[in-house]
Protein backbone atom coordinates (compact mmCIF):
# COMPACT_ATOMS: atom_id res chain seq x y z
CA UNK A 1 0.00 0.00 0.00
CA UNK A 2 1.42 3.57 -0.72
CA UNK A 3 2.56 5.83 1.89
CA UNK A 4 0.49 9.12 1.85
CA UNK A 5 2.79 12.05 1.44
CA UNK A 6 3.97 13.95 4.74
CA UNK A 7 4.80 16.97 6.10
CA UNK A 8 8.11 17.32 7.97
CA UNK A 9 8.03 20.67 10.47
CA UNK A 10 12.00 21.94 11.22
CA UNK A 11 10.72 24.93 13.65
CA UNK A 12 11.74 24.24 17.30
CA UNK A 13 11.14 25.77 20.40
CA UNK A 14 14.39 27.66 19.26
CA UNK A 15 12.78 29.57 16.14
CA UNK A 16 9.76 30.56 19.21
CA UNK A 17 12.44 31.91 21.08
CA UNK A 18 14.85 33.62 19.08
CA UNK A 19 11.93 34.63 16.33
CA UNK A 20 13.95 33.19 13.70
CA UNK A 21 12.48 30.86 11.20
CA UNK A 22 15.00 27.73 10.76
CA UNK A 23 17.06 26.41 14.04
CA UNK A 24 20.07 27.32 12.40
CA UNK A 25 22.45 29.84 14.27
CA UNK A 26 25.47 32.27 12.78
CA UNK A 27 27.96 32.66 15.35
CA UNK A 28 29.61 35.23 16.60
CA UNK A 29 33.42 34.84 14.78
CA UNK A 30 35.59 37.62 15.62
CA UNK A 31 36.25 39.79 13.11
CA UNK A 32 33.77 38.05 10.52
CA UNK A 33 30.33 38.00 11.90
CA UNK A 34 30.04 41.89 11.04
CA UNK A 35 26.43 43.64 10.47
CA UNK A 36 26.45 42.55 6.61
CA UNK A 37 27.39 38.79 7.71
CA UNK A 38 24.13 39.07 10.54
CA UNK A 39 21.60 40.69 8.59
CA UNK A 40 22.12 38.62 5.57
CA UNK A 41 22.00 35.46 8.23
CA UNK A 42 18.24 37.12 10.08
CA UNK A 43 16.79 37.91 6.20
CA UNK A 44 17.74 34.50 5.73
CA UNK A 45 16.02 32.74 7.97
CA UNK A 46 18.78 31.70 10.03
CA UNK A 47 19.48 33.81 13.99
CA UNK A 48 23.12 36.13 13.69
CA UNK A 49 24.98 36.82 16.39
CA UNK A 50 27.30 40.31 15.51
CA UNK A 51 30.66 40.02 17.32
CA UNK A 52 30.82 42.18 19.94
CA UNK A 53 34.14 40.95 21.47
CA UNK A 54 35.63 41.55 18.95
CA UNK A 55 34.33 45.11 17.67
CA UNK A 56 36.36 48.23 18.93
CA UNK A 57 34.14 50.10 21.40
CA UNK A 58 33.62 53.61 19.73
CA UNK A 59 32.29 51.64 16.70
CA UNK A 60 29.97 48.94 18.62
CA UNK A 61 26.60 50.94 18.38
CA UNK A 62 27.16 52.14 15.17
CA UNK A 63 27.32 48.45 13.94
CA UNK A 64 23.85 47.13 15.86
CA UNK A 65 22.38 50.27 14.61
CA UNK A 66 23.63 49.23 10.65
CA UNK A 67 22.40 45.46 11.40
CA UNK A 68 18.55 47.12 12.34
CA UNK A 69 18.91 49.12 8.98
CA UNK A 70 19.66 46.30 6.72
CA UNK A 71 17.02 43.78 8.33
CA UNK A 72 14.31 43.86 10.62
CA UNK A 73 14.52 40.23 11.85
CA UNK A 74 15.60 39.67 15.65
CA UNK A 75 19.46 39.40 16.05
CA UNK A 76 22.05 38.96 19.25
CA UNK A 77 25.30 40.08 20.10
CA UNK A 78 28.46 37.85 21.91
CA UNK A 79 30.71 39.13 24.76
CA UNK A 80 32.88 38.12 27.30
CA UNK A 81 33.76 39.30 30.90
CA UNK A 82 37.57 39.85 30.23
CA UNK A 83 36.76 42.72 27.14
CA UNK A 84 37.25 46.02 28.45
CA UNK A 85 33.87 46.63 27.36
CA UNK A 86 31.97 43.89 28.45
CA UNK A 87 29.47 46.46 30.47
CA UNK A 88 28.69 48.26 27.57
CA UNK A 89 27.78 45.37 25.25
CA UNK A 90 25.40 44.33 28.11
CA UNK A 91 24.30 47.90 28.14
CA UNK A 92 23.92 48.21 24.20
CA UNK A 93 21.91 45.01 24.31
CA UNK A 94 19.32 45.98 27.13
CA UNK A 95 19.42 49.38 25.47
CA UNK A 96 18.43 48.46 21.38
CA UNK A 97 16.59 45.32 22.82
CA UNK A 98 18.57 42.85 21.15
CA UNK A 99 16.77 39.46 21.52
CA UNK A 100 19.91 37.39 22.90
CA UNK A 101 23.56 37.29 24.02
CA UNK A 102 25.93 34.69 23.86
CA UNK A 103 29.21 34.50 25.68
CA UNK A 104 32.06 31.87 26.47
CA UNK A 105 33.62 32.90 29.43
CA UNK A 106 30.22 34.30 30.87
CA UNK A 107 28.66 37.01 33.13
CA UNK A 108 28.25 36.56 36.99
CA UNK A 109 24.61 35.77 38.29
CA UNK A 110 23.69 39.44 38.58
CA UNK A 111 24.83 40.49 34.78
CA UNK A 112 22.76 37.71 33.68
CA UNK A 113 20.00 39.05 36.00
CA UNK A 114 19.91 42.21 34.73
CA UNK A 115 19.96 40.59 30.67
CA UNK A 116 16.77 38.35 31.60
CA UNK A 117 15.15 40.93 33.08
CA UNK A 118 15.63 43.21 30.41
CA UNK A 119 14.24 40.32 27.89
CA UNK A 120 17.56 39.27 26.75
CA UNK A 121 17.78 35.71 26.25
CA UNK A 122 21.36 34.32 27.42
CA UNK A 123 22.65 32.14 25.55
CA UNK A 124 26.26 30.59 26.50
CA UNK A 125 28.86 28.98 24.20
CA UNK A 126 30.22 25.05 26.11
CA UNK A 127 32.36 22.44 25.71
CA UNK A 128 32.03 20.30 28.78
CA UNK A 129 28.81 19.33 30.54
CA UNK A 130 29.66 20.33 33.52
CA UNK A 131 29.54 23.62 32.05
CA UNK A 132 26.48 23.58 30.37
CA UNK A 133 24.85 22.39 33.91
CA UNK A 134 26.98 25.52 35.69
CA UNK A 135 25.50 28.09 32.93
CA UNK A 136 21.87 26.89 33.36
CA UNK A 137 22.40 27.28 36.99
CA UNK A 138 23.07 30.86 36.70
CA UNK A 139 20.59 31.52 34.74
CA UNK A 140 20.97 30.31 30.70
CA UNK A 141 17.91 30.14 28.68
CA UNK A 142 19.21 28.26 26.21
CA UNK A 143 22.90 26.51 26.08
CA UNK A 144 25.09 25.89 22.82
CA UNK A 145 27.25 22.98 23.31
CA UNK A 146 29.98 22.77 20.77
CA UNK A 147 32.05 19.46 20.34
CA UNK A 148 35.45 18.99 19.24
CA UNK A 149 35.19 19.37 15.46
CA UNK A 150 34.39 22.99 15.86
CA UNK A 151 36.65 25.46 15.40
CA UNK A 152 38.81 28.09 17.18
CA UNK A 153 39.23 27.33 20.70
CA UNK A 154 37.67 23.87 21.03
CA UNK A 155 37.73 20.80 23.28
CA UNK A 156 38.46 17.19 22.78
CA UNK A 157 35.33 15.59 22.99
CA UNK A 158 33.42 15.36 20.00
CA UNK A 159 29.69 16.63 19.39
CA UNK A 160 28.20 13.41 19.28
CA UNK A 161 29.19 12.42 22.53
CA UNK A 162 29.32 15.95 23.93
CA UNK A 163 25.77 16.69 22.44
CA UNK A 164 23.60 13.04 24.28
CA UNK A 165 25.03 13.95 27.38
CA UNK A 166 24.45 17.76 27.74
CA UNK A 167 20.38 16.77 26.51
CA UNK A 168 20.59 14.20 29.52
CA UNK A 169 22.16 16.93 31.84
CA UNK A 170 19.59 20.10 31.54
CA UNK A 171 16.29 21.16 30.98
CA UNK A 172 16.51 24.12 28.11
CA UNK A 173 16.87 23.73 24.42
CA UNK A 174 20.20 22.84 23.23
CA UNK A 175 21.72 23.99 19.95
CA UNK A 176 24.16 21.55 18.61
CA UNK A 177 27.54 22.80 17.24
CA UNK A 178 30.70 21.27 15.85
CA UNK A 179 30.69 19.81 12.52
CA UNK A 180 28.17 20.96 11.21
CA UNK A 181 27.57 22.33 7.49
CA UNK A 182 24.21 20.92 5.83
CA UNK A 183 21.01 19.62 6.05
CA UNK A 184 22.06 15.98 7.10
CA UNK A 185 23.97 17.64 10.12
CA UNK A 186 20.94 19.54 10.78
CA UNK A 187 18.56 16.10 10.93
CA UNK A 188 20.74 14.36 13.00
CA UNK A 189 21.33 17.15 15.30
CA UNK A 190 17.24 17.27 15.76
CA UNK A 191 17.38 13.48 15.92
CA UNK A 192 19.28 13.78 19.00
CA UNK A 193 16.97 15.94 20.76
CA UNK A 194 18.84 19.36 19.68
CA UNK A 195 16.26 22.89 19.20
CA UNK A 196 18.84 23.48 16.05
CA UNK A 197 22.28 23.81 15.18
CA UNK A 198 25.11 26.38 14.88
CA UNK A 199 27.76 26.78 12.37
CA UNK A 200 30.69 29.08 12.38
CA UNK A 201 33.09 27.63 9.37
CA UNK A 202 30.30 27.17 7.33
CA UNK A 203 28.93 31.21 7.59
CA UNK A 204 32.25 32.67 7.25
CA UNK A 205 32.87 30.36 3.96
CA UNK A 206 29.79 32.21 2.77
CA UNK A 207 30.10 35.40 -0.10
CA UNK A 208 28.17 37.32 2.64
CA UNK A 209 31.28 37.29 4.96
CA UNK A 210 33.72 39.68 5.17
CA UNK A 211 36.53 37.70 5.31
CA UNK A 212 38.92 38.51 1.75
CA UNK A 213 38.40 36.45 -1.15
CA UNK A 214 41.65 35.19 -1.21
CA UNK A 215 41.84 33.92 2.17
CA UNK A 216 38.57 32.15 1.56
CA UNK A 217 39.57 30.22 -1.47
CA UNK A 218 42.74 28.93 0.80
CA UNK A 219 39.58 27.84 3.50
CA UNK A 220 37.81 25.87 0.37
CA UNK A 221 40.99 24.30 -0.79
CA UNK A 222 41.37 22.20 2.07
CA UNK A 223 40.24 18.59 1.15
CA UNK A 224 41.77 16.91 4.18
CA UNK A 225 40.18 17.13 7.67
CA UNK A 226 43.44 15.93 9.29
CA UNK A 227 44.69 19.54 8.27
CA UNK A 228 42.30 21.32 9.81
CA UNK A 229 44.14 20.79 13.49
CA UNK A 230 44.05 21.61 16.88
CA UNK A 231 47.64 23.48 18.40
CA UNK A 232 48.53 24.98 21.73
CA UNK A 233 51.01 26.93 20.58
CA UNK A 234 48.89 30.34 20.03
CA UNK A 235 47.56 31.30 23.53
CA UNK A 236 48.15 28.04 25.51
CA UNK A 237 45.16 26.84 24.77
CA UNK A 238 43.60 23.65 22.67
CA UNK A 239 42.20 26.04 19.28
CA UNK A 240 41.50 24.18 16.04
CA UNK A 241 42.92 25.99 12.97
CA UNK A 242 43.51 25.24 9.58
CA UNK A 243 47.35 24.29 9.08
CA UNK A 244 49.29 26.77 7.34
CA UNK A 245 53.10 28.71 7.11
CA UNK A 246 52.20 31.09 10.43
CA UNK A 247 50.90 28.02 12.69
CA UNK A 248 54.04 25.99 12.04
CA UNK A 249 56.40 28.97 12.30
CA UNK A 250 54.80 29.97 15.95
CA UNK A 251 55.00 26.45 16.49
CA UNK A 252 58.63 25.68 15.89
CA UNK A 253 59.06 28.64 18.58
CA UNK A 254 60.38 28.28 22.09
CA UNK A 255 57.94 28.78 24.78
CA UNK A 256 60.20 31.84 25.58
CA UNK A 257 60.02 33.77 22.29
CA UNK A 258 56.34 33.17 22.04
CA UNK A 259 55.57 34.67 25.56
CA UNK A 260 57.71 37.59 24.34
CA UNK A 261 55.53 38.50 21.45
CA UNK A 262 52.58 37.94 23.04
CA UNK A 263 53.70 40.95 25.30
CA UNK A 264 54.15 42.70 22.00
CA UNK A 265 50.96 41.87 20.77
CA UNK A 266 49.17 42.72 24.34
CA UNK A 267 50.41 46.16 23.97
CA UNK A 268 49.45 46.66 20.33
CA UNK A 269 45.62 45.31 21.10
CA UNK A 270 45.62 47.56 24.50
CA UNK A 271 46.40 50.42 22.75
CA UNK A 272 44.04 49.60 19.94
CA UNK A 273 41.62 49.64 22.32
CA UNK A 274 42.58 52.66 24.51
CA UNK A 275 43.96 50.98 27.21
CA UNK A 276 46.28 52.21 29.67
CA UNK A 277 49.35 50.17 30.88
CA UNK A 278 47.37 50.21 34.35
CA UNK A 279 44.05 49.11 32.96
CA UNK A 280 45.70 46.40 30.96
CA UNK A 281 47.44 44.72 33.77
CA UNK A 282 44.35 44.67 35.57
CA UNK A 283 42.70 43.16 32.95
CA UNK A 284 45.31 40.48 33.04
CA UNK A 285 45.18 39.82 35.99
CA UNK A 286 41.55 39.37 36.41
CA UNK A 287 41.55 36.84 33.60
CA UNK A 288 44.82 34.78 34.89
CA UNK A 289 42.59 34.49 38.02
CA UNK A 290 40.25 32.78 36.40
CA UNK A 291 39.43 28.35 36.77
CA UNK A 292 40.71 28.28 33.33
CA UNK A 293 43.74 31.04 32.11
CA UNK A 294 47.05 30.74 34.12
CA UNK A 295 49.60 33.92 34.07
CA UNK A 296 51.44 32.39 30.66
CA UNK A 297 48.19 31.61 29.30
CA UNK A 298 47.10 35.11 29.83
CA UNK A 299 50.01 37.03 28.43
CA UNK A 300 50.06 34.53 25.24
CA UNK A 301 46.16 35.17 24.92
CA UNK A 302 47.40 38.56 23.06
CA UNK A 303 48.57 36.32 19.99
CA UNK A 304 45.55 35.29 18.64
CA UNK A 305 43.46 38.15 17.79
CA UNK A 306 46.76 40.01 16.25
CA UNK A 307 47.48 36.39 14.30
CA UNK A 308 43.94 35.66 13.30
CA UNK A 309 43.42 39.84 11.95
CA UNK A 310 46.40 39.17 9.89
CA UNK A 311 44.63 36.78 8.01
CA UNK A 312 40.71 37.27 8.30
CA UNK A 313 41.13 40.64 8.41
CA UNK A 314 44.29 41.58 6.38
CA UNK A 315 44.05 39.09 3.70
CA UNK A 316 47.76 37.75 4.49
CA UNK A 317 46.63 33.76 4.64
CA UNK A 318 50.47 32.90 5.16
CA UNK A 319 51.43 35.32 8.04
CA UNK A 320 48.15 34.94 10.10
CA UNK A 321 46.33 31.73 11.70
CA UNK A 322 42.96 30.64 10.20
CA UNK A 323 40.56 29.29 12.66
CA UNK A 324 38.19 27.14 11.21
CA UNK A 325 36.68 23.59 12.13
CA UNK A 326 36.88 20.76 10.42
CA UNK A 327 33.61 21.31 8.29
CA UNK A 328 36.19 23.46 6.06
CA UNK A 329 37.54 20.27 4.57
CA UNK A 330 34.40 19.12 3.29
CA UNK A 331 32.48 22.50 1.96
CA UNK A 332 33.84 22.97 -1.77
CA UNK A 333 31.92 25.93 -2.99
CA UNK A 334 30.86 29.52 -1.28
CA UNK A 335 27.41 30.21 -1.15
CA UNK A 336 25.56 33.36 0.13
CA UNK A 337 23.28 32.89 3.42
CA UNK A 338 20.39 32.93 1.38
CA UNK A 339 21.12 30.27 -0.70
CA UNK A 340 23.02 27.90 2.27
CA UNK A 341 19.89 28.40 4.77
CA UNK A 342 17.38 27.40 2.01
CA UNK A 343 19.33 24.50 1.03
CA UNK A 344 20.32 23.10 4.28
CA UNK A 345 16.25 23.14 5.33
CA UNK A 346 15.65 21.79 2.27
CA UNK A 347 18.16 19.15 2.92
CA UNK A 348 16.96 18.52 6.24
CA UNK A 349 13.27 18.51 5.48
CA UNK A 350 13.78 15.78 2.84
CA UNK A 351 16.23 13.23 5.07
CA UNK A 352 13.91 13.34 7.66
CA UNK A 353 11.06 12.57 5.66
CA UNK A 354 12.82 10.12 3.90
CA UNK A 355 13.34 8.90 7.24
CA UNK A 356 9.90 9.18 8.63
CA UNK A 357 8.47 7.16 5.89
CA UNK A 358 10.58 4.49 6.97
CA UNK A 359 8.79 3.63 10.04
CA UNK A 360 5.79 5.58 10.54
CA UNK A 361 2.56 6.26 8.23
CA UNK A 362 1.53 9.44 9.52
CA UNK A 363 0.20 12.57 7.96
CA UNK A 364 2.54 15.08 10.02
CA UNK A 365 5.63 14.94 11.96
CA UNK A 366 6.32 17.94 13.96
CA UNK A 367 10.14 18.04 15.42
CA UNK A 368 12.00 19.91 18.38
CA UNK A 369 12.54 19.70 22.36
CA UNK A 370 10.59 21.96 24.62
């Protein structure tokens, strides 16, 4: 007997909460999720995060102000508590209504407070359960979890082990991230009990992204996930990047002579961002007294954003690192946001129907945790 046609529904409780129509999320990448990158993301479809960490402060309102003129759809903005600034992305958020924030290395209780009751939906970036259970504790709506395959700073277990146990550990939606990069990633992400995904590699291999052409063609050249590798040799810290002449140089460096450009490099960023010598040491040494940054780890946390703007920035794919995960090795063209959004639903909505008519005969199948 034929199987009646069916209807396969990819809105989660995600899309109700961020106002977004697909559970698929742009994330915040320093120095590429820029206003053009997160409005094209929201007209898509899709939820944008705009980089606030990574935006220089006398420019940050100016940019959330561009991302409201070129789309009307609900967007969010990333931070973290060791940016001078940190108090006035919370601010700018509360104060142009933002729908969410996201954040690694997040807010204390009262900051996230203050966001919630404001109607700003927090939104933290993990890699570890115990820190997903830690963030919902203090007050995280919804929880990213992102496995090892993603990129930039990353850990070592990967998102399908990472992703069953963070489900099993809280109670809000969880977007899946790590790996991902089409619409099977996306059905297997719901399958698990995920409210969507988020992709990083795959948004700034888009022609939306601001990232120059030249150093995106190097990101689709790679064919080889085993290239696409995690080094500690930029800020002490596991971060996946793609392998190229500047990761091997800084890694064939003694532990000495990377600590003494990353004092360099500290000075150059705290100026950049009109630091004083005072204020940047007290920066430093609220972040080396941190659970996670020791006092090397701290001063060689000044390398990466001066290695990764020589390259996503600059254009110079040889002198600066490339973070990326290891989706880069298997995404061969650039497409814009439109065009990836549509056909990673489309993608999606076909697997799981395929799937569906496997082992149900049902008119509608409606997807998504609550």
């Amino acid at each position: 007997m034929a199987v009646e046609a069916m209807s396969v529904d990819l809105r989660t409780v995600l899309c109700e909460r961020l106002g977004c129509r697909h559970p698929i999320v742009q994330t915040a990448m320093g120095w590429v999720a820029d206003a053009r990158l997160v409005a094209a993301t929201s007209n898509a479809g899709g939820f944008g995060f705009l980089a606030g960490a990574t935006i220089e402060p006398d420019k940050l309102e100016a940019e959330i102000r561009k991302v409201q003129s070129l789309t009307d759809r609900p967007f969010g903005i990333n931070f973290h508590m060791f940016q001078p600034n940190a108090m006035q992305v919370v601010d700018l958020a509360i104060r142009y209504r933002l729908r969410a924030v996201s954040y690694g290395r997040g807010p204390d209780a009262a900051t996230i407070r203050r966001l919630k009751d404001a109607g700003v939906l927090c939104m933290p970036t993990v890699g570890a359960v115990k820190h997903a259970v830690k963030a919902v504790e203090m007050g995280a709506d919804i929880v990213t979890v992102q496995g090892g395959e993603g990129g930039g700073h990353t850990g070592s277990v990967p998102t399908s082990i990472l992703l069953p146990q963070v489900l099993d550990a809280v109670k809000v939606p969880v977007v899946a991230a790590g790996g991902f990069f089409d619409g099977r990633g996306l059905a297997a992400a719901l399958a698990y009990g995920a409210s969507g995904i988020a992709m990083g590699t795959r948004f700034l291999m888009t022609t939306d992204s601001p990232v120059p052409g030249t150093v995106k063609e190097r990101y689709v050249a790679v064919r080889d996930p085993a290239l696409v590798r995690v080094s500690t040799a930029v800020d002490g810290l596991p971060q996946r990047m793609i392998d190229n002449p500047a990761l091997r140089r800084i890694e064939g460096m003694s532990r000495a002579a990377r600590l003494a450009a990353s004092v360099r490099h500290a000075l150059t960023w705290g100026r950049q961002n009109g630091m004083t010598l005072p204020q940047m040491g007290a920066l430093a040494w609220r972040a080396a007294s941190g659970e996670d940054m020791g006092f090397a780890q701290t001063v060689m946390a000044a390398n990466a954003p001066m290695l990764i703007q020589r390259s996503i920035v600059q254009g110079d794919a040889d002198a600066g690192v490339l973070p990326g995960g290891q989706a880069a090795a298997v995404i061969d063209r650039l497409e814009s946001c439109e065009e990836m959004i549509r056909r990673i639903v489309e993608e999606a909505s076909a697997r799981l129907d395929a799937l569906a008519r496997t082992h149900v005969n049902t008119d509608h199948v409606t997807l998504g945790n609550a």
